[in-house]
C-alpha atoms as a PDB file:
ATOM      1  CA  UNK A   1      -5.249  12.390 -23.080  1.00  0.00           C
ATOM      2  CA  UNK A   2      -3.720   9.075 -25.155  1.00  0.00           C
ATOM      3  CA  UNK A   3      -2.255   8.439 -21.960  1.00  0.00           C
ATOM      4  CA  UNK A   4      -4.769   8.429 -19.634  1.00  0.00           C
ATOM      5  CA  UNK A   5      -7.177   6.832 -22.099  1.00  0.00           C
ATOM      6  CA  UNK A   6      -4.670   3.608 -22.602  1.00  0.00           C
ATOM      7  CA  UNK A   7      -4.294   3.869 -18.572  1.00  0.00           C
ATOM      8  CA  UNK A   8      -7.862   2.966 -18.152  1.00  0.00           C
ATOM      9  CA  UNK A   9      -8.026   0.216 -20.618  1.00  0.00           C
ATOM     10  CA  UNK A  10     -11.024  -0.512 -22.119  1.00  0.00           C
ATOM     11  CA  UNK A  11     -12.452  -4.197 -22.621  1.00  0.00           C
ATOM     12  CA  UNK A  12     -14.273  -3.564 -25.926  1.00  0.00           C
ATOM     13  CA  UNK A  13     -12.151  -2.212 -29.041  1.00  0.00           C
ATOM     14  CA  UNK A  14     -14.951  -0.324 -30.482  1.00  0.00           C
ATOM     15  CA  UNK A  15     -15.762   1.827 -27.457  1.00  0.00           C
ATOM     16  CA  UNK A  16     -11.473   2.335 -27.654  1.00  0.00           C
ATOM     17  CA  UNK A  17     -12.727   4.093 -31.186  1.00  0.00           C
ATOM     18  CA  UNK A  18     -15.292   5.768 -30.111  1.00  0.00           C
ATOM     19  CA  UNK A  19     -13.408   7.340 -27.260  1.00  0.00           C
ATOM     20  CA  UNK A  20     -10.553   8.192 -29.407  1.00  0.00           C
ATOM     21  CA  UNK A  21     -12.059  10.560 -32.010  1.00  0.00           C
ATOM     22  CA  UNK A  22     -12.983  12.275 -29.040  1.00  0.00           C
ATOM     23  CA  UNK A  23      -9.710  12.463 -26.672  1.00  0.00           C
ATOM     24  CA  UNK A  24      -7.184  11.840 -29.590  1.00  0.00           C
ATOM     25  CA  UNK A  25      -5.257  14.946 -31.213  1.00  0.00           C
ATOM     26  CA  UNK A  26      -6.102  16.419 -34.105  1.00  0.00           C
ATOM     27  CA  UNK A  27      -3.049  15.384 -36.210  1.00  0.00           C
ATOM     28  CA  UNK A  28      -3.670  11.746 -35.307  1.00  0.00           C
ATOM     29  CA  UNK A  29      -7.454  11.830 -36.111  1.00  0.00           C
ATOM     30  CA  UNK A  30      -6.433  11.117 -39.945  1.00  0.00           C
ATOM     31  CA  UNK A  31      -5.601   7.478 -39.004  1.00  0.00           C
ATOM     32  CA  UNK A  32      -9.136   6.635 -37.654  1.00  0.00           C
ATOM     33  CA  UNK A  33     -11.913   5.517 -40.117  1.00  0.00           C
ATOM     34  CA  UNK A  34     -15.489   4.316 -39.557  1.00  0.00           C
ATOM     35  CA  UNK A  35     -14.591   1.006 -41.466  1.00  0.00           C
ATOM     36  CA  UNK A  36     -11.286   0.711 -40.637  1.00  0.00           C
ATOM     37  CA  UNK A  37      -9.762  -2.649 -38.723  1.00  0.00           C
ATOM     38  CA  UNK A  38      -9.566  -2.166 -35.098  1.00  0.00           C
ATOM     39  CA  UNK A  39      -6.215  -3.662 -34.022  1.00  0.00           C
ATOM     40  CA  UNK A  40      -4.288  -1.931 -36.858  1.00  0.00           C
ATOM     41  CA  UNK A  41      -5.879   1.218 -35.867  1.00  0.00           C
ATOM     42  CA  UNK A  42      -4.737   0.799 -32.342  1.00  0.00           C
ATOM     43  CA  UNK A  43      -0.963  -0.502 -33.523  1.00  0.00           C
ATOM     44  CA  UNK A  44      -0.982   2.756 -35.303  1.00  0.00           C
ATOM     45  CA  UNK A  45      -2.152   4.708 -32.458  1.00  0.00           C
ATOM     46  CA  UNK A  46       0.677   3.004 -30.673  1.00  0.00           C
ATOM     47  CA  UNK A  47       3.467   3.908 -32.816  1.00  0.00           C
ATOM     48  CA  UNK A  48       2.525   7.449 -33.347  1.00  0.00           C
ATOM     49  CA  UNK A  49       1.963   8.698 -29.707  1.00  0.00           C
ATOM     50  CA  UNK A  50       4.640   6.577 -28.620  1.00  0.00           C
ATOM     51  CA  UNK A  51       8.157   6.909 -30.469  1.00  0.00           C
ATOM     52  CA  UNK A  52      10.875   4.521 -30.145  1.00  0.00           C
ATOM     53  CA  UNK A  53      12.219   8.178 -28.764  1.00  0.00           C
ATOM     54  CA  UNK A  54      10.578   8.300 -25.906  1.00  0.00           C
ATOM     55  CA  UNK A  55      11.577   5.057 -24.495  1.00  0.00           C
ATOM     56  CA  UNK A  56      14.531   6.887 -22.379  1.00  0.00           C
ATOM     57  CA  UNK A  57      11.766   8.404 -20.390  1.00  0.00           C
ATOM     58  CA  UNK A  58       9.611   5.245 -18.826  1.00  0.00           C
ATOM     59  CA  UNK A  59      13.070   3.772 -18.653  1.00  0.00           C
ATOM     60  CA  UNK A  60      14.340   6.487 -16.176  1.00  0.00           C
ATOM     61  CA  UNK A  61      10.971   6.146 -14.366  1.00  0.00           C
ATOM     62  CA  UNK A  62      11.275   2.527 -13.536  1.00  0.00           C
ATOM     63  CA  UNK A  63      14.491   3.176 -12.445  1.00  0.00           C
ATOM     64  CA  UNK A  64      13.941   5.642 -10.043  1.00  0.00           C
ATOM     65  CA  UNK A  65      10.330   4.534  -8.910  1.00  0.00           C
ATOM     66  CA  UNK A  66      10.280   3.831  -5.010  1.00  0.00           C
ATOM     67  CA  UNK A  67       7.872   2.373  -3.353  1.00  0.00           C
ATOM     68  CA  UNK A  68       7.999   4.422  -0.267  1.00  0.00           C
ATOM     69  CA  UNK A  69       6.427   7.573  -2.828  1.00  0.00           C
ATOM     70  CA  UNK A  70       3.482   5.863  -2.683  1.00  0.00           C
ATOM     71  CA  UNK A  71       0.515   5.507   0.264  1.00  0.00           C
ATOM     72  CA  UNK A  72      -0.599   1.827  -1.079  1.00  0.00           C
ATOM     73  CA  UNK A  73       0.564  -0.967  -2.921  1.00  0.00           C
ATOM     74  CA  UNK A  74      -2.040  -0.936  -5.684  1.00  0.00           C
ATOM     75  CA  UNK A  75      -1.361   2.485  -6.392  1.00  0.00           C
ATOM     76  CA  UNK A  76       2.611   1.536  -6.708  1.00  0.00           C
ATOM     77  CA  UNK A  77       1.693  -1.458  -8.742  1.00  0.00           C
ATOM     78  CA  UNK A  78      -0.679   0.357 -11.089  1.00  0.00           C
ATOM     79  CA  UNK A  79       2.160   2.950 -11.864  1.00  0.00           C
ATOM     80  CA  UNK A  80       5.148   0.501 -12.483  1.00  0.00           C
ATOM     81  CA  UNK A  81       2.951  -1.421 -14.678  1.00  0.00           C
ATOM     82  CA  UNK A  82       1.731   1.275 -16.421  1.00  0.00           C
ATOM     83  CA  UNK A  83       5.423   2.532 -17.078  1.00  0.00           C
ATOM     84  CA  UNK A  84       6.142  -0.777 -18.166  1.00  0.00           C
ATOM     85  CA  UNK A  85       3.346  -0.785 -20.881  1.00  0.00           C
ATOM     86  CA  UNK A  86       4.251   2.366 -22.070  1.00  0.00           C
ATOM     87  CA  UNK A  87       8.200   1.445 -22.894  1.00  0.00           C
ATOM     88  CA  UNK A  88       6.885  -1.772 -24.550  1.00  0.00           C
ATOM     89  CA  UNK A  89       4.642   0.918 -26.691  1.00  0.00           C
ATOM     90  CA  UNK A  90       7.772   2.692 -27.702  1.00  0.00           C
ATOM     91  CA  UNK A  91       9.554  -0.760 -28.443  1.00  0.00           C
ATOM     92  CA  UNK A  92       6.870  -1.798 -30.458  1.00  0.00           C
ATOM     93  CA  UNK A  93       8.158  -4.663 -32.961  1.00  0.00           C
ATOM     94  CA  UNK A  94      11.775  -4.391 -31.571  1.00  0.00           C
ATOM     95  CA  UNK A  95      10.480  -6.943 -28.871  1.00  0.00           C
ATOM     96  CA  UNK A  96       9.070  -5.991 -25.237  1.00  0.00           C
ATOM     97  CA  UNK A  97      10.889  -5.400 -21.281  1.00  0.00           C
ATOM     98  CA  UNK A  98      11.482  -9.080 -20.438  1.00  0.00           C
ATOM     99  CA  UNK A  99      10.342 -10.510 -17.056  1.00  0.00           C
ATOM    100  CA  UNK A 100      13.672 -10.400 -15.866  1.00  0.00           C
ATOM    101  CA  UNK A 101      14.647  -7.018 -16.719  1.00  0.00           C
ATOM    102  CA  UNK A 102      10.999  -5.801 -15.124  1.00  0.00           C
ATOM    103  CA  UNK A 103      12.126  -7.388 -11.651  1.00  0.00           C
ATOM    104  CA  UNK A 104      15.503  -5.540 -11.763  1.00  0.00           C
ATOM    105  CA  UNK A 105      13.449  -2.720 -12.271  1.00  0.00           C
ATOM    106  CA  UNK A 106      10.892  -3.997  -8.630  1.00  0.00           C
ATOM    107  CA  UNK A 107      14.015  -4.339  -7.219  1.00  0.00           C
ATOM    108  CA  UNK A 108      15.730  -0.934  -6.453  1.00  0.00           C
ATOM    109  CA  UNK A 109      12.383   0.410  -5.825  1.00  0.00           C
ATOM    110  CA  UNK A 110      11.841  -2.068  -3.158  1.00  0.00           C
ATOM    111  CA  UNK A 111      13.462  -2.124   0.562  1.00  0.00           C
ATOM    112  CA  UNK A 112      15.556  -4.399   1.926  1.00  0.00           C
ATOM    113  CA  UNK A 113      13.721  -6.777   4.170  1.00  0.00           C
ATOM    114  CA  UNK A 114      11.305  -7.378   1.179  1.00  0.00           C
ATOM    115  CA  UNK A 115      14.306  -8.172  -0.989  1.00  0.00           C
ATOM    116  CA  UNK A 116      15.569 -10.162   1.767  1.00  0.00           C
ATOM    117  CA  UNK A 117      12.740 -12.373   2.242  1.00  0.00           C
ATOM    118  CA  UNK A 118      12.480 -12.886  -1.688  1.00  0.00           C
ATOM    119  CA  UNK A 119      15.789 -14.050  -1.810  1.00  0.00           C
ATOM    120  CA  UNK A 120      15.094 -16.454   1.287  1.00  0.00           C
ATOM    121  CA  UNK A 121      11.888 -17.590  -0.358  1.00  0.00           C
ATOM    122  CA  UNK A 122      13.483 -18.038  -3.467  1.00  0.00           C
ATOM    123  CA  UNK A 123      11.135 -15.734  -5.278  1.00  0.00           C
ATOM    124  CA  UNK A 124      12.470 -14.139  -8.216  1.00  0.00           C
ATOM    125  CA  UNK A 125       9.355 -12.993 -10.903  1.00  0.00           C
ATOM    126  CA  UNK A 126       7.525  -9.243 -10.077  1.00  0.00           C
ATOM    127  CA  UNK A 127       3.837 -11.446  -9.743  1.00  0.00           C
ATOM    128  CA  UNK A 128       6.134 -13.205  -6.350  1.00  0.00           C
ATOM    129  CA  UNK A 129       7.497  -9.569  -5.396  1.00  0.00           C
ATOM    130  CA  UNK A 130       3.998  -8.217  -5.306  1.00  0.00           C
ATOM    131  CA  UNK A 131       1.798 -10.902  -3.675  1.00  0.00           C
ATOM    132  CA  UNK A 132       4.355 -10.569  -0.925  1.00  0.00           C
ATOM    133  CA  UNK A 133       4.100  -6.787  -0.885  1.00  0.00           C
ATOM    134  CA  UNK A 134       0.212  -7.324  -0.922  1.00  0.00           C
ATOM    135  CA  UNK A 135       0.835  -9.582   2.280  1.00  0.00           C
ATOM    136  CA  UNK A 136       2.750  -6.902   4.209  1.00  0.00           C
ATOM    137  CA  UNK A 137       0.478  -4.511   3.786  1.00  0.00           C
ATOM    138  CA  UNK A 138      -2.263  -6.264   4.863  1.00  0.00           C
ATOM    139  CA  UNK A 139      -0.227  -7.548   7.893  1.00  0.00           C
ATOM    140  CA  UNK A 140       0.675  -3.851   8.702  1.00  0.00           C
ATOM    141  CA  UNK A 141      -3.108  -2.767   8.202  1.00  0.00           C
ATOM    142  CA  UNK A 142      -3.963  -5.054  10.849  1.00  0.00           C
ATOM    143  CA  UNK A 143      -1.498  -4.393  13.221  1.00  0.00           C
ATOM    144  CA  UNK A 144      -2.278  -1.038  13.201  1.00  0.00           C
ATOM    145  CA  UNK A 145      -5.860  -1.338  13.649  1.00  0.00           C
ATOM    146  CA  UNK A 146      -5.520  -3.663  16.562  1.00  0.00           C
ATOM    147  CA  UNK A 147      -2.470  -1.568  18.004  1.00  0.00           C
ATOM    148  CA  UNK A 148      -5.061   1.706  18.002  1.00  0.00           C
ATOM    149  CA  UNK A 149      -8.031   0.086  19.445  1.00  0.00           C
ATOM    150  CA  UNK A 150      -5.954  -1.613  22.605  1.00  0.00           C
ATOM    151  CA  UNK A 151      -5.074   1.477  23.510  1.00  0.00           C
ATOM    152  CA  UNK A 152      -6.158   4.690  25.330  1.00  0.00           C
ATOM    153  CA  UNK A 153      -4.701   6.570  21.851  1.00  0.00           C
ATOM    154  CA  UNK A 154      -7.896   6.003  20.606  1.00  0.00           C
ATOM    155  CA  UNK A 155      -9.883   8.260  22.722  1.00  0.00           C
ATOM    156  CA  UNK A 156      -6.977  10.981  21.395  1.00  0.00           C
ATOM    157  CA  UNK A 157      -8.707  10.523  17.856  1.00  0.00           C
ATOM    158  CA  UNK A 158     -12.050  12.085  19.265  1.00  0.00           C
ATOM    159  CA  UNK A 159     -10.430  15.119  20.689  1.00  0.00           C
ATOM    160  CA  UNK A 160      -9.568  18.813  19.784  1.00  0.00           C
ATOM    161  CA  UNK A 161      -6.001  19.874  19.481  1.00  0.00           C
ATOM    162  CA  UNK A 162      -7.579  22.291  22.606  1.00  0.00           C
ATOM    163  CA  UNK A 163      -8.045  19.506  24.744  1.00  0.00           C
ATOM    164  CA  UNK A 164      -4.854  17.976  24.411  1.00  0.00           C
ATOM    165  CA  UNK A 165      -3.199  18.911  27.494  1.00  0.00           C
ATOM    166  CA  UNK A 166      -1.170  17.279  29.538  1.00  0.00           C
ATOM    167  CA  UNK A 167      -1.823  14.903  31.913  1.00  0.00           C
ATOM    168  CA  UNK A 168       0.352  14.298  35.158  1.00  0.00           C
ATOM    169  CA  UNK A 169      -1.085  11.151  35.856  1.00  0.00           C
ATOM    170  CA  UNK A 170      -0.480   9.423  32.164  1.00  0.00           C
ATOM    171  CA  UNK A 171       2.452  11.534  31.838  1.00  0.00           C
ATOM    172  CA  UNK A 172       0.871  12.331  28.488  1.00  0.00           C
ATOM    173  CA  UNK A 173      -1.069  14.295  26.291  1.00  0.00           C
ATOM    174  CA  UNK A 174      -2.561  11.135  24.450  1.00  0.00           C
ATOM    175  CA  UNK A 175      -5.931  10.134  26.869  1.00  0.00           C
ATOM    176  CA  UNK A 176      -9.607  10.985  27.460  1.00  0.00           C
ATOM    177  CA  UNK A 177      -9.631  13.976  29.818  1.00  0.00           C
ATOM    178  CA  UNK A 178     -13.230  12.563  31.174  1.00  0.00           C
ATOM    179  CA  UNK A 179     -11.524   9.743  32.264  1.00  0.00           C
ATOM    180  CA  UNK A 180      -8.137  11.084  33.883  1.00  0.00           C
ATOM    181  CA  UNK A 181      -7.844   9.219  37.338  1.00  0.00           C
ATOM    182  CA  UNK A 182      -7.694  12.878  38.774  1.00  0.00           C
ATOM    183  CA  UNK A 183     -11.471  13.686  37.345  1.00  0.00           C
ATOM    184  CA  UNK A 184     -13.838  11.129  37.283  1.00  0.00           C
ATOM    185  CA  UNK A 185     -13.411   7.412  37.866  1.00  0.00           C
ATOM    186  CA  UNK A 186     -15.996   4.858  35.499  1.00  0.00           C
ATOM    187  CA  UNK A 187     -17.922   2.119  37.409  1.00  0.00           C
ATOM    188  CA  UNK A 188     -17.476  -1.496  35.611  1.00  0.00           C
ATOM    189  CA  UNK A 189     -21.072  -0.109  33.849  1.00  0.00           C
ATOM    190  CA  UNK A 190     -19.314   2.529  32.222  1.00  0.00           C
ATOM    191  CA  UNK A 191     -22.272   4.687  32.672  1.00  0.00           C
ATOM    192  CA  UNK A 192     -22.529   5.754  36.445  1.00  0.00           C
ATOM    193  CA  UNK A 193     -19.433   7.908  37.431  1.00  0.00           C
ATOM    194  CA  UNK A 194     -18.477   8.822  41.036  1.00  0.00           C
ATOM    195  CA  UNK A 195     -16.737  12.329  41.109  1.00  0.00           C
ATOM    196  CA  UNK A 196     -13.109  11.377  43.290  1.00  0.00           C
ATOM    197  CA  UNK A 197     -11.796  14.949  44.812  1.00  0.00           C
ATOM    198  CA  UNK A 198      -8.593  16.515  42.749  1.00  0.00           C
ATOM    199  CA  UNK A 199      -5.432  15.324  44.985  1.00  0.00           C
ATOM    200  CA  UNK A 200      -4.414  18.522  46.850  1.00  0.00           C
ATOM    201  CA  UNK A 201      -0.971  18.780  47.515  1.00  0.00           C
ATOM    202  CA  UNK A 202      -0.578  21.484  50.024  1.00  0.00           C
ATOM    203  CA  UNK A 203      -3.414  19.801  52.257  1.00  0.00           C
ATOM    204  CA  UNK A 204      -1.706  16.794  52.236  1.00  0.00           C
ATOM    205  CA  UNK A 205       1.323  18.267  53.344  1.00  0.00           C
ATOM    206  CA  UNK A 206      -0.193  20.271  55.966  1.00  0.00           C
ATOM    207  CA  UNK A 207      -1.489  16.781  57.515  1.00  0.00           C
ATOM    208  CA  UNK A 208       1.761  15.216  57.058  1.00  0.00           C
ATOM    209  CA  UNK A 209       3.138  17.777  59.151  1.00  0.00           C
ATOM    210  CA  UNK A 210       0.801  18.010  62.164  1.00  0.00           C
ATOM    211  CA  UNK A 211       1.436  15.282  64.370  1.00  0.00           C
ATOM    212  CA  UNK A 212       0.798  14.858  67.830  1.00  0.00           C
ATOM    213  CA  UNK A 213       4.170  14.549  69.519  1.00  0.00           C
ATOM    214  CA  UNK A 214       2.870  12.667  72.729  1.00  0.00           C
ATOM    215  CA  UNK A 215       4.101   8.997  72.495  1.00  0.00           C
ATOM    216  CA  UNK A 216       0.836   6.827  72.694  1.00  0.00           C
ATOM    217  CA  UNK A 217       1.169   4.321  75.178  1.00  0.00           C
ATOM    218  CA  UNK A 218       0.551   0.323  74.941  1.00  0.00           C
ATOM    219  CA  UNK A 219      -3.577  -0.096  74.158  1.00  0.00           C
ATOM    220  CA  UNK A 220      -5.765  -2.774  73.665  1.00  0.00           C
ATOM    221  CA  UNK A 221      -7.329  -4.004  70.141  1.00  0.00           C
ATOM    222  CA  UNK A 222      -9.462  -1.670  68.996  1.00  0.00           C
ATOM    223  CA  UNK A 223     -12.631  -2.341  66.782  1.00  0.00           C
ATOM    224  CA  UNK A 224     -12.833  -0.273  63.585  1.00  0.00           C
ATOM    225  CA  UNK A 225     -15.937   0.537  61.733  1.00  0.00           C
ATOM    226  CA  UNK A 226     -15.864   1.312  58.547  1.00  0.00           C
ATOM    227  CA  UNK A 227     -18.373   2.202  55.802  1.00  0.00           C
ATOM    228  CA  UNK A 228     -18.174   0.918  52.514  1.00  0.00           C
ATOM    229  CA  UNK A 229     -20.821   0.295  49.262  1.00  0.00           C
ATOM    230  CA  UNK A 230     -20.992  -3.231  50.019  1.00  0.00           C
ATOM    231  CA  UNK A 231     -21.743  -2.736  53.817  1.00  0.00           C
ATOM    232  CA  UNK A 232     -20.119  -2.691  57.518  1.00  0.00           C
ATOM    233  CA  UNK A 233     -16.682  -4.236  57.431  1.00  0.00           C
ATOM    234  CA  UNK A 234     -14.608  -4.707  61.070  1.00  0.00           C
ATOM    235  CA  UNK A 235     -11.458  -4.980  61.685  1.00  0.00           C
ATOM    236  CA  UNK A 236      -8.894  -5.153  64.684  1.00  0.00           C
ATOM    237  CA  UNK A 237      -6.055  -3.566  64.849  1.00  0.00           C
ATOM    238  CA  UNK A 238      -3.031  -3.997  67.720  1.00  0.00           C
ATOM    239  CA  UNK A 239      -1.581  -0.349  68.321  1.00  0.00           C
ATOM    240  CA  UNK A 240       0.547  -1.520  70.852  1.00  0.00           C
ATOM    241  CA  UNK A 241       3.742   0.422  69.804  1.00  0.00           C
ATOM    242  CA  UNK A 242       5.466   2.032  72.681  1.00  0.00           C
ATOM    243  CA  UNK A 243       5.920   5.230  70.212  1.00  0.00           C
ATOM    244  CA  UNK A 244       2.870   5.363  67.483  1.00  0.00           C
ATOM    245  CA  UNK A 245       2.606   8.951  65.915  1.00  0.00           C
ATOM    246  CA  UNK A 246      -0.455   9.543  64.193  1.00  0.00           C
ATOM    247  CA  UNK A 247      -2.033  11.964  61.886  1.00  0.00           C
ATOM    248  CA  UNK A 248      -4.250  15.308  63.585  1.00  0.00           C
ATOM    249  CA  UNK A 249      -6.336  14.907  61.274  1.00  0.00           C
ATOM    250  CA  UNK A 250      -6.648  11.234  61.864  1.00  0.00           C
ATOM    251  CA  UNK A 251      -7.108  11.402  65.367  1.00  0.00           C
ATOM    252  CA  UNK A 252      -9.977  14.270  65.171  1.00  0.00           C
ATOM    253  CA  UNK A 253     -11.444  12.118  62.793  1.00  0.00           C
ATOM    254  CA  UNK A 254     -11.180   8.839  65.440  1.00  0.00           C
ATOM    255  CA  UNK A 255     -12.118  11.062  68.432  1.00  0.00           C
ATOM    256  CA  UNK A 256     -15.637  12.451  66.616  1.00  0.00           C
ATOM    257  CA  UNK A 257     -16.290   8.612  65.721  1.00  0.00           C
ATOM    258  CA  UNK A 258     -15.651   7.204  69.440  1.00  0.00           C
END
């Protein structure tokens, strides 16, 4: 309770009073008084609940602290410094963990391109280490976000494990099933949708397969009609092969149009 109560650390000293005759343990509530001066109170409170003793045990902490344990940087940062407050406790008048000795602490919990570009920078103090480490992340955060929204992942985010199957035409599981090329195609609107008909292998290679074996002969330009959204569009077309195989289906399809 001493611990999390110095972990918050309160502004005003007489709320720090207050709080303690309520969190504190009972054989430390001796050393509290209503008139008694604030800042030896809280030296006292410092020495008793932490012993020079206990100094081994922050130590190890900071020493095996890595920042990878940890989702953010503020959380990491609030810990090590915390750690670090809490060996000075058990110091007390012996003197405090010099700058130095709290950056060889940073850095073994820190990876190596961060130590690299302190070294490059010249950076060598733990307020450097973790204004950089505040820049990464933000850098990261950023990438990510833009990374997710450019991409069809994002539609992934909206869906059921269920409806993550896979698709043959992303060659992935990762994409908006309403808007797999082999289901519905999206006008430039994004409202209106034109239902295209699911490719059908075995038709297509049944029309592959039926051709018309008689050679077609030398013929003339022909004019081709075709109907599209934006009208009538012509176009002419020299079949004058001496050995043009077409499609059955094709040619029923020019023969009922002629």
């Amino acid at each position: 309770e001493v611990r999390t109560l110095f972990a918050a650390r309160p502004v005003d000293q007489k709320d720090i009073i207050a709080t303690f005759k309520i969190l504190i343990a009972i054989d430390l509530h001796y050393l509290i008084k209503e008139d008694s001066d604030s800042e030896k109170i809280i030296d006292q409170i410092f020495k008793e609940t932490f012993p020079s003793k206990n100094l081994f045990m922050y130590e190890n902490r900071l020493k095996t602290i890595k920042i990878n344990n940890f989702k953010t940087i503020k959380e990491f940062k609030s810990y090590f410094n915390t750690q670090v407050r809490y060996a000075n406790y058990c110091l007390g008048s012996k003197g405090k963990i010099t700058e130095r000795e709290q950056f060889a602490y940073l850095e073994q919990a820190l990876p190596n391109y961060i130590l690299k570009k302190l070294y490059f920078e010249n950076k060598h103090t733990v307020k450097d280490a973790f204004e950089l480490l505040e820049l990464e992340e933000d850098f990261s955060q950023r990438f990510k976000t833009n990374a997710i929204t450019t991409t069809h992942t994002t539609e992934a985010v909206k869906q059921t494990k269920g409806n993550n199957k896979w698709c043959k035409y992303h060659r992935s599981k990762y994409h908006n099933t309403d808007e797999c090329l082999g289901r519905k195609k999206y006008s430039n609107n994004n409202t209106d949708f034109k239902i295209k008909k699911p490719y059908n292998k075995k038709e297509e290679k049944n029309n592959l397969n039926n051709f018309i074996d008689e050679p077609q002969g030398i013929s003339d330009e022909i004019n081709l009609k075709l109907d599209t959204d934006h009208g009538d569009i012509k176009a002419l077309v020299d079949t004058g092969a001496k050995l043009c195989y077409i499609s059955k289906t094709k040619a029923e399809k020019n023969s009922k149009k002629n």
